[in-house]
Protein backbone atom coordinates (compact mmCIF):
# COMPACT_ATOMS: atom_id res chain seq x y z
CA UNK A 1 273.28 87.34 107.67
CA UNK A 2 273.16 85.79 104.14
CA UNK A 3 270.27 84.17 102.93
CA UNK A 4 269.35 83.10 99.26
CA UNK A 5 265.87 83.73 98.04
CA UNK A 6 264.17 81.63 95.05
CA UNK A 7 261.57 83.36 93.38
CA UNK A 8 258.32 81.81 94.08
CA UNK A 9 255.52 80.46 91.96
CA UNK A 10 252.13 81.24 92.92
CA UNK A 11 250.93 77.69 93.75
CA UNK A 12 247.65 79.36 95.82
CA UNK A 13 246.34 79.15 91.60
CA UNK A 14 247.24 75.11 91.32
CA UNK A 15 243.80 73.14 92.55
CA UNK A 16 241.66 70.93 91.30
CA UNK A 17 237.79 70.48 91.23
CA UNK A 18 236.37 68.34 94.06
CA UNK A 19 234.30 65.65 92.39
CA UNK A 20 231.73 64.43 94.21
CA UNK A 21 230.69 60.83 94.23
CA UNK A 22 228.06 59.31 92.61
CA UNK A 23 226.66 57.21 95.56
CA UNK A 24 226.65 58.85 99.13
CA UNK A 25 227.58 57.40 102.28
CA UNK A 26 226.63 59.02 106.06
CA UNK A 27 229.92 59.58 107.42
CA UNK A 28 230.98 56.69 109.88
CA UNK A 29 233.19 58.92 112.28
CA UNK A 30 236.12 57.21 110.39
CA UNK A 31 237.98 58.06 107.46
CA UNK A 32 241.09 56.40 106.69
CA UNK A 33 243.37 56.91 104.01
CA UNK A 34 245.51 54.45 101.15
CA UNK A 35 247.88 53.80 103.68
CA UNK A 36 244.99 53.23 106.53
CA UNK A 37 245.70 56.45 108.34
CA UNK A 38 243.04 57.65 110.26
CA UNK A 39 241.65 61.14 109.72
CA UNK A 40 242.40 63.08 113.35
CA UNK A 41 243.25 66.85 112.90
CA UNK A 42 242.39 69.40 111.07
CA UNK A 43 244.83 72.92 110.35
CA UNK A 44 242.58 76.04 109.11
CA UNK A 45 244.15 79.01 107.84
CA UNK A 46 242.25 81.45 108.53
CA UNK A 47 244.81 84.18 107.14
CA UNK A 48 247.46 84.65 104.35
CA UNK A 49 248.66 88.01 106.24
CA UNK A 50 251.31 88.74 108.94
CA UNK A 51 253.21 91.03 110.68
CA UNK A 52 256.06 89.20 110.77
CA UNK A 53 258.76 88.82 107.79
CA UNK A 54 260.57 85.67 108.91
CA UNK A 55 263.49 84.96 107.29
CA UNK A 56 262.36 80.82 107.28
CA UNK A 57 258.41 82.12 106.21
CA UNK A 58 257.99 85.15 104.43
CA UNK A 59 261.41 86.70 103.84
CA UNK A 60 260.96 90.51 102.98
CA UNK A 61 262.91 89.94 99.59
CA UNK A 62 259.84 88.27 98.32
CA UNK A 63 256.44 89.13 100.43
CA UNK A 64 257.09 93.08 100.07
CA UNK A 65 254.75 95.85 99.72
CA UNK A 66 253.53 94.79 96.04
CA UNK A 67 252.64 91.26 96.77
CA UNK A 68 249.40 90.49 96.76
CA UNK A 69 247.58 88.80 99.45
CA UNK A 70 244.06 87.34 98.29
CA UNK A 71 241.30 89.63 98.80
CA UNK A 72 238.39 89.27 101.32
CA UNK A 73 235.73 88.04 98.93
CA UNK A 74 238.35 85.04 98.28
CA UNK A 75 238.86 83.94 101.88
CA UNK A 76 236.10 81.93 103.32
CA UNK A 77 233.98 82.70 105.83
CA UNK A 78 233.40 81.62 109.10
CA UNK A 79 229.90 80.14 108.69
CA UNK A 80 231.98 78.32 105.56
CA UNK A 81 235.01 77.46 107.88
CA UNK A 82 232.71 76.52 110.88
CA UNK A 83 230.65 74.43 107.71
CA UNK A 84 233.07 72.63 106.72
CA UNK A 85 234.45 71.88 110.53
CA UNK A 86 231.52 70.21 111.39
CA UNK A 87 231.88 67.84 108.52
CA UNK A 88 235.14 67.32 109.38
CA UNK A 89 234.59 66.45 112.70
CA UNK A 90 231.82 63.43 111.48
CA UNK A 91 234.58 61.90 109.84
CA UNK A 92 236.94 61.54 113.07
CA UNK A 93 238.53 65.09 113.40
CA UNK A 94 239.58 65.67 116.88
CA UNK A 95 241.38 68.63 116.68
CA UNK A 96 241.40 71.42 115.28
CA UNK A 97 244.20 74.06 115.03
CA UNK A 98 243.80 77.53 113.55
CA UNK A 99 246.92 78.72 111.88
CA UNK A 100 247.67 81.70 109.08
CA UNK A 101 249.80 83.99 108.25
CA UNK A 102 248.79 85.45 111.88
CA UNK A 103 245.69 84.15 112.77
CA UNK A 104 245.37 87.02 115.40
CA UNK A 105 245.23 89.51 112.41
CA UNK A 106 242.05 87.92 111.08
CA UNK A 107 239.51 90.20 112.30
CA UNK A 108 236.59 88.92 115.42
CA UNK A 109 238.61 85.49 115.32
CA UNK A 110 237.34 85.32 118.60
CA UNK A 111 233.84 84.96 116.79
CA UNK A 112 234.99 82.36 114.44
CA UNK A 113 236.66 80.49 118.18
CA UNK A 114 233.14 80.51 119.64
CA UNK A 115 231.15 79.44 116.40
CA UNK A 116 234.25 76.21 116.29
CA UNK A 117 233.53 75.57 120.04
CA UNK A 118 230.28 74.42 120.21
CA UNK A 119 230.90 71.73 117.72
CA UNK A 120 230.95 67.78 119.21
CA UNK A 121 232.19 64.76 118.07
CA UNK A 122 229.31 61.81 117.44
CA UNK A 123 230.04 60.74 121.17
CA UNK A 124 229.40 64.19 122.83
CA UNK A 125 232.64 65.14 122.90
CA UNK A 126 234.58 68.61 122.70
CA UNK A 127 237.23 69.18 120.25
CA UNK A 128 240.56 70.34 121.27
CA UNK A 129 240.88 73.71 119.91
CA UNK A 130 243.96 75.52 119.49
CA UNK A 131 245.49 78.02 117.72
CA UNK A 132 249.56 79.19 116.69
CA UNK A 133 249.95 82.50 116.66
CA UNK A 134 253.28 84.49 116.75
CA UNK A 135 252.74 86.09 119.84
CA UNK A 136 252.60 89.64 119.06
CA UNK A 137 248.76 90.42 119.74
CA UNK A 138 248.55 87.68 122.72
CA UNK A 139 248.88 89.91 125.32
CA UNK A 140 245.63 91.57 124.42
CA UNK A 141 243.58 89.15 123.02
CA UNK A 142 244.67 86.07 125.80
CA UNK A 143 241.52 86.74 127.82
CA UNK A 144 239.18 86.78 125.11
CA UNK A 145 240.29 84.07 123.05
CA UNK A 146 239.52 81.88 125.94
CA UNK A 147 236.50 83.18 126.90
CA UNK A 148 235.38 82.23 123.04
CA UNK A 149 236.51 78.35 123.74
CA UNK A 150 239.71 78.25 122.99
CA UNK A 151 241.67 75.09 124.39
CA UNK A 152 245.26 76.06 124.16
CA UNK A 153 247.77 78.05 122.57
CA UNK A 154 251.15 77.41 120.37
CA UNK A 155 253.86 80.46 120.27
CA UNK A 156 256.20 80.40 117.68
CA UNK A 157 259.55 81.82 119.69
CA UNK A 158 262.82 81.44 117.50
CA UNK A 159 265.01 82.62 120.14
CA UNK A 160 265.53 84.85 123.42
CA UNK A 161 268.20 87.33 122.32
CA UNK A 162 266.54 90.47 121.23
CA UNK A 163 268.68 91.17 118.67
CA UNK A 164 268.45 87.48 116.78
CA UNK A 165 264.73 87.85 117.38
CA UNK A 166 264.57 90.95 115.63
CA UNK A 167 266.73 89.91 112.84
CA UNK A 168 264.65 86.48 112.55
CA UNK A 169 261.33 88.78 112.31
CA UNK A 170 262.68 91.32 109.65
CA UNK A 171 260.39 93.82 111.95
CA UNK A 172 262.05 94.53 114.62
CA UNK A 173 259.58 92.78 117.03
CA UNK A 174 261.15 92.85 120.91
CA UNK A 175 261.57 89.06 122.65
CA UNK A 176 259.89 91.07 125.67
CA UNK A 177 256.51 91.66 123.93
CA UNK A 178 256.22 87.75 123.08
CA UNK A 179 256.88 86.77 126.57
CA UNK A 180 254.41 89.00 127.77
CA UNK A 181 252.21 87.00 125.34
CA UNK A 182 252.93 83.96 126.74
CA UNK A 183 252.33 84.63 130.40
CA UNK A 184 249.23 86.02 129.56
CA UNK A 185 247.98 83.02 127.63
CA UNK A 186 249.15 81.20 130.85
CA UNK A 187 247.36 83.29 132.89
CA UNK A 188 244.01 83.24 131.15
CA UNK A 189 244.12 79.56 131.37
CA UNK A 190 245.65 78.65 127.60
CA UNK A 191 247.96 76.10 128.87
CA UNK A 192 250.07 73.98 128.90
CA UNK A 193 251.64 76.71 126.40
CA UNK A 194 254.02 75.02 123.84
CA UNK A 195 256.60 77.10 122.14
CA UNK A 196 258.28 76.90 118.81
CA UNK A 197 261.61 77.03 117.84
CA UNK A 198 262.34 76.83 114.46
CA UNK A 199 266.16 75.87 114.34
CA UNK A 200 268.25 77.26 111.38
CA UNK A 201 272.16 76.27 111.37
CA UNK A 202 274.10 79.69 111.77
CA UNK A 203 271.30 81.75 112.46
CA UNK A 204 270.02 80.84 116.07
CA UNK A 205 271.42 77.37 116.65
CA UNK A 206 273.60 79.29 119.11
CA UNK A 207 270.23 79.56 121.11
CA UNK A 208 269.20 76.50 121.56
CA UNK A 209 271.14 75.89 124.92
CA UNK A 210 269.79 79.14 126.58
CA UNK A 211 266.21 78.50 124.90
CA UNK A 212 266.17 75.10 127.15
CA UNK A 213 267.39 76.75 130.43
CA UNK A 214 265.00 79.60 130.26
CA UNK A 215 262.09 77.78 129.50
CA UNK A 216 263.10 74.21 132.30
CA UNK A 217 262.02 76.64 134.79
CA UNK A 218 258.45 77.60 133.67
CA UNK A 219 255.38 75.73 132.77
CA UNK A 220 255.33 75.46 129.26
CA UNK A 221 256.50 72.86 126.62
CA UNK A 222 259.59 74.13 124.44
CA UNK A 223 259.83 72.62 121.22
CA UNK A 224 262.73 72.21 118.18
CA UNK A 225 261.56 72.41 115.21
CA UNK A 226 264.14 70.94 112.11
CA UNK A 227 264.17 73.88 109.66
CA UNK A 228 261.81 72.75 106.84
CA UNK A 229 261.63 72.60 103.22
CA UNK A 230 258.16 74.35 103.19
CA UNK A 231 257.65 76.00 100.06
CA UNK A 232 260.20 77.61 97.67
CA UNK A 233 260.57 81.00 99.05
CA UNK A 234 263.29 80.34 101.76
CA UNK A 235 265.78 78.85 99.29
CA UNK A 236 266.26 75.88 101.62
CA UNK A 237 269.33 73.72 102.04
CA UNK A 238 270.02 70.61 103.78
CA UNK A 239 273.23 71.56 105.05
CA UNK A 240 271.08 74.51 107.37
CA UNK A 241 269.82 71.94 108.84
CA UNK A 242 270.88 71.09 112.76
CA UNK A 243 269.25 67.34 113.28
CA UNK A 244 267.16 67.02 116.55
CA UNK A 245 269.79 64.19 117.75
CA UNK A 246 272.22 67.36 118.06
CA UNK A 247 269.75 69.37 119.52
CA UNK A 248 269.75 66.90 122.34
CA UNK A 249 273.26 66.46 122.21
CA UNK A 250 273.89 69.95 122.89
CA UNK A 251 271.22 70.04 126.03
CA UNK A 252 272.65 67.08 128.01
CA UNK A 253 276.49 68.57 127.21
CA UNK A 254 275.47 72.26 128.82
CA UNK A 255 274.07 69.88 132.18
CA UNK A 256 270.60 69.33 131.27
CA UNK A 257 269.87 65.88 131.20
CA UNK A 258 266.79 64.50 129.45
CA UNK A 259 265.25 61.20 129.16
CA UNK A 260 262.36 60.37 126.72
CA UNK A 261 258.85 59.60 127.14
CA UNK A 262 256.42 58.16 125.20
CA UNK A 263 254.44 59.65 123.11
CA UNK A 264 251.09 61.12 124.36
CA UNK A 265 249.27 59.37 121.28
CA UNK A 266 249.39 58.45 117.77
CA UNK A 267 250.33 60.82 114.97
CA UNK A 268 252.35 63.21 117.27
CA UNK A 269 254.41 65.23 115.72
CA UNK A 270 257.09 65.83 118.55
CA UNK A 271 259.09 63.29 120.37
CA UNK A 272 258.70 64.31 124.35
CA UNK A 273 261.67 64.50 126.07
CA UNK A 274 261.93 65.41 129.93
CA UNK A 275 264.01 67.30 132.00
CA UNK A 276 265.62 65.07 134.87
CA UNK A 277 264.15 65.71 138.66
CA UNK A 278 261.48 68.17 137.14
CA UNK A 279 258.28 68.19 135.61
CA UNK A 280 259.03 70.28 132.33
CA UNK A 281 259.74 68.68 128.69
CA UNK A 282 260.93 70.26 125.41
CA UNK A 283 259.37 68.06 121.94
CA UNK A 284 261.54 67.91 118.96
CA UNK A 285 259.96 67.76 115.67
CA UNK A 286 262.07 66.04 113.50
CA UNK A 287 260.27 65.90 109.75
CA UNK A 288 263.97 66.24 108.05
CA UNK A 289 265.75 63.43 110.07
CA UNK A 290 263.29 61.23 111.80
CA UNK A 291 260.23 61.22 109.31
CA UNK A 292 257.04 60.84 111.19
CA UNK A 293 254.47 59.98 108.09
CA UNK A 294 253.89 56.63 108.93
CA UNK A 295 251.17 57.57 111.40
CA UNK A 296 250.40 61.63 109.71
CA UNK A 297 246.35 62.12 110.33
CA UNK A 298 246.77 65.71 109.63
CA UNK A 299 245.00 67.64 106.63
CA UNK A 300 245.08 71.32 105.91
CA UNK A 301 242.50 73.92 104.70
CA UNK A 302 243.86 77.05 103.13
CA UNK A 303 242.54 80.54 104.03
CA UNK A 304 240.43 80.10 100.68
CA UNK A 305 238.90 76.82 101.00
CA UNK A 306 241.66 74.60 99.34
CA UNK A 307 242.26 71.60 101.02
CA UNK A 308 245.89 70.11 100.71
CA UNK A 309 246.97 66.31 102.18
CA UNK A 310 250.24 67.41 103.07
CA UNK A 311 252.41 70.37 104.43
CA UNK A 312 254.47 69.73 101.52
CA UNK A 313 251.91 69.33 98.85
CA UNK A 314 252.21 70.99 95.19
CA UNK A 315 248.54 70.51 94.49
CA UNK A 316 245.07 70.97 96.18
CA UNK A 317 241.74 70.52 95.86
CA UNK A 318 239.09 73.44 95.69
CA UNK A 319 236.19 73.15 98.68
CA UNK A 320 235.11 76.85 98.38
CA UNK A 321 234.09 75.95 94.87
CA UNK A 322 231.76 73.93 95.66
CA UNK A 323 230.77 75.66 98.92
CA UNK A 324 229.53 78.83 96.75
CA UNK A 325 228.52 76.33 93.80
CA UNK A 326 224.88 77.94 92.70
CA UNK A 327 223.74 74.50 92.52
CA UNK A 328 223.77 74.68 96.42
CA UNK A 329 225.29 71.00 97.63
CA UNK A 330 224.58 69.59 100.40
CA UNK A 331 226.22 68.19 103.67
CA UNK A 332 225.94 65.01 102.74
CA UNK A 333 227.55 66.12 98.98
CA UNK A 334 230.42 67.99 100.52
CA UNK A 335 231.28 65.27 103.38
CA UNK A 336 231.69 62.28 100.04
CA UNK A 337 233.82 64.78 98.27
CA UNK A 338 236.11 65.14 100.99
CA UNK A 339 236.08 61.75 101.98
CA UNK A 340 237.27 60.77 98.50
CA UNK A 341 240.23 63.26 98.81
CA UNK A 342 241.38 61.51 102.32
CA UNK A 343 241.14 58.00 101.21
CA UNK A 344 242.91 58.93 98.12
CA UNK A 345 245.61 59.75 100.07
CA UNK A 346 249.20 58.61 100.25
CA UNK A 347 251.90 61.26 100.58
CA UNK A 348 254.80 60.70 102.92
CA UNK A 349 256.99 63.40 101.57
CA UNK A 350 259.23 63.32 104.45
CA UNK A 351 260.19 59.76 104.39
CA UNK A 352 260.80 60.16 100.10
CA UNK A 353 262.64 63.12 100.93
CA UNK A 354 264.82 61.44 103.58
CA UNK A 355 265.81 59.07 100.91
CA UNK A 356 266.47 61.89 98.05
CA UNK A 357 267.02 65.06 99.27
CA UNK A 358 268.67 67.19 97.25
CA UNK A 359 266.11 65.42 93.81
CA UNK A 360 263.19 66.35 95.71
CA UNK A 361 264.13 70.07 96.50
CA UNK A 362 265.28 70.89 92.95
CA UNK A 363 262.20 68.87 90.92
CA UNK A 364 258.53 69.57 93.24
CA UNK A 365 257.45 73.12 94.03
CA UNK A 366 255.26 73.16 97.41
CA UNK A 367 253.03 75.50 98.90
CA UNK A 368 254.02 78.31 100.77
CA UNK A 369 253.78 77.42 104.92
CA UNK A 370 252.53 81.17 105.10
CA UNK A 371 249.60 79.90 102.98
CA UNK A 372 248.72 76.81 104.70
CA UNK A 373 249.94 77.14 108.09
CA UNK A 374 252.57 74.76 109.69
């Protein structure tokens, strides 16, 4: 397998101060942005680490022995995280998804779970909590992770044949120990478990048939993921791209027919499609071919307190500096600053991108997805 590498910039250094307003406002439960896009979810890294080296993520070439992850003192802590949640949440977050790296490798995240659990919306409500993990420490931690609150779970699974599998995770991870994962999360109650398939053209595209028979028959959602421009460190190209219109294609061809349903609500990434005379679906999320930023109420927080707009954002905007600013802000502080950074707001990378490719991926360096999460 053949796979170009760029040499990556270290864009964890490229943030800005967080200004904070002169006049303060109580947060309404609504925050919308330039392009009057409601603030719903919220993506915490809560790890820069993994065990994985995926060719897509953090290709071996590049995240080696000698590169060097943050150290602890840099990442935040949960009473920061679980901080900065709850302001979140008075603004109109929802949901809340904890990503890395691995966020199983971040030590007691089950702690972390339970501190994020007991948080409500202004109405009383619960957040849905989730959490993407590659699978490899699910089997033991399934039980506990939902004892600590967790809603549901999201398994990144790039393909079923052990030996593409292995050569995807650049660790020689077995298929079998991820599926183990999975019915475990099942079984402790962690579902309806969705599964991710990043697609790369002439690297598992070959498994994207199989990948949709296998999983018809059980109770979880498969989804296919476009291979991404995330970052710089996976030297991506359009043409390794395999559009979700083929994905489809190549489902109803092998006698699986589908028919689409609407989408569950706004700002969805996937498009749902369901198998015909049964109850399971497979989502397709599209961001190279059918840009979804029209309706994107997602924002990110980086495992050391930078908050970025975008998955594909060049530039964020440091929280933890004012978090462990001696001049001790307040609540009230913090929640303007962040409101002025969401109503700021008006990427749509994947709609530019559709228009100019090939300009965009020579001309803007982006973060790292291992840094931010997906």
């Amino acid at each position: 397998m053949t796979e170009k590498f760029i040499p990556i910039t270290d864009m964890r250094l490229h943030a800005s101060q967080s200004d904070i307003p002169a006049e303060l406002v109580a947060p309404a439960g609504h925050l919308a942005d330039r392009l009057q896009r409601p603030l719903h979810d919220l993506r915490i890294s809560v790890t820069d680490r993994c065990n994985f080296r995926c060719v897509y993520c953090m290709p071996k070439e590049l995240f080696d022995k000698h590169y060097q992850y943050l150290p602890h003192n840099d990442l935040l802590s949960f009473e920061e995280i679980t901080r900065l949640a709850r302001i979140f949440v008075a603004h109109g977050v929802r949901k809340i998804r904890l990503t890395g790296g691995e966020p199983l490798l971040r030590k007691n995240i089950e702690d972390l779970i339970a501190m994020l659990a007991v948080l409500r919306t202004p109405d009383g409500e619960k957040l849905d909590l989730t959490l993407t993990t590659n699978g490899s420490l699910l089997a033991k931690k399934a039980s506990a992770l939902k004892a600590a609150g967790l809603s549901r779970i999201t398994v990144s699974l790039d393909s079923l044949d052990d030996g593409i599998f292995k050569r995807m995770n650049d660790v020689d991870f077995p298929v079998y120990d991820v599926l183990e994962g999975i019915d475990a999360a099942h079984a402790a109650g962690l579902g309806p478990v969705k599964v991710n398939m990043v697609v790369k053209a002439g690297v598992n595209d070959q498994e994207i048939v199989s990948m949709a028979r296998y999983f018809q028959h059980t109770p979880h959602t498969l989804r296919f993921i476009e291979y991404m421009d995330v970052g710089a460190s996976n030297g991506w190209q359009l043409n390794e791209v395999i559009p979700s219109d083929e994905i489809v294609r190549r489902i109803q061809q092998a006698g699986m027919p589908l028919i689409p349903l609407k989408s569950s609500r706004i700002g969805e990434t996937a498009e749902r499609w369901q198998h015909v005379g049964r109850s399971s679906e497979i989502g397709l999320i599209s961001s190279v071919t059918h840009a979804f930023c029209g309706d994107c109420n997602r924002i990110r927080l980086s495992t050391e307190g930078k908050l970025y707009t975008c998955l594909f954002a060049s530039h964020g905007h440091d929280l933890r500096a004012l978090l462990r600013d001696a001049k001790q802000y307040s609540d009230l502080q913090l929640s303007n600053a962040i409101a002025a950074i969401w109503q700021r707001r008006t990427d749509r990378y994947s709609e530019l991108r559709s228009q100019q490719t090939e300009a965009l991926n020579d001309q803007t360096k982006k973060i790292e997805m291992s840094y931010i999460g997906g």
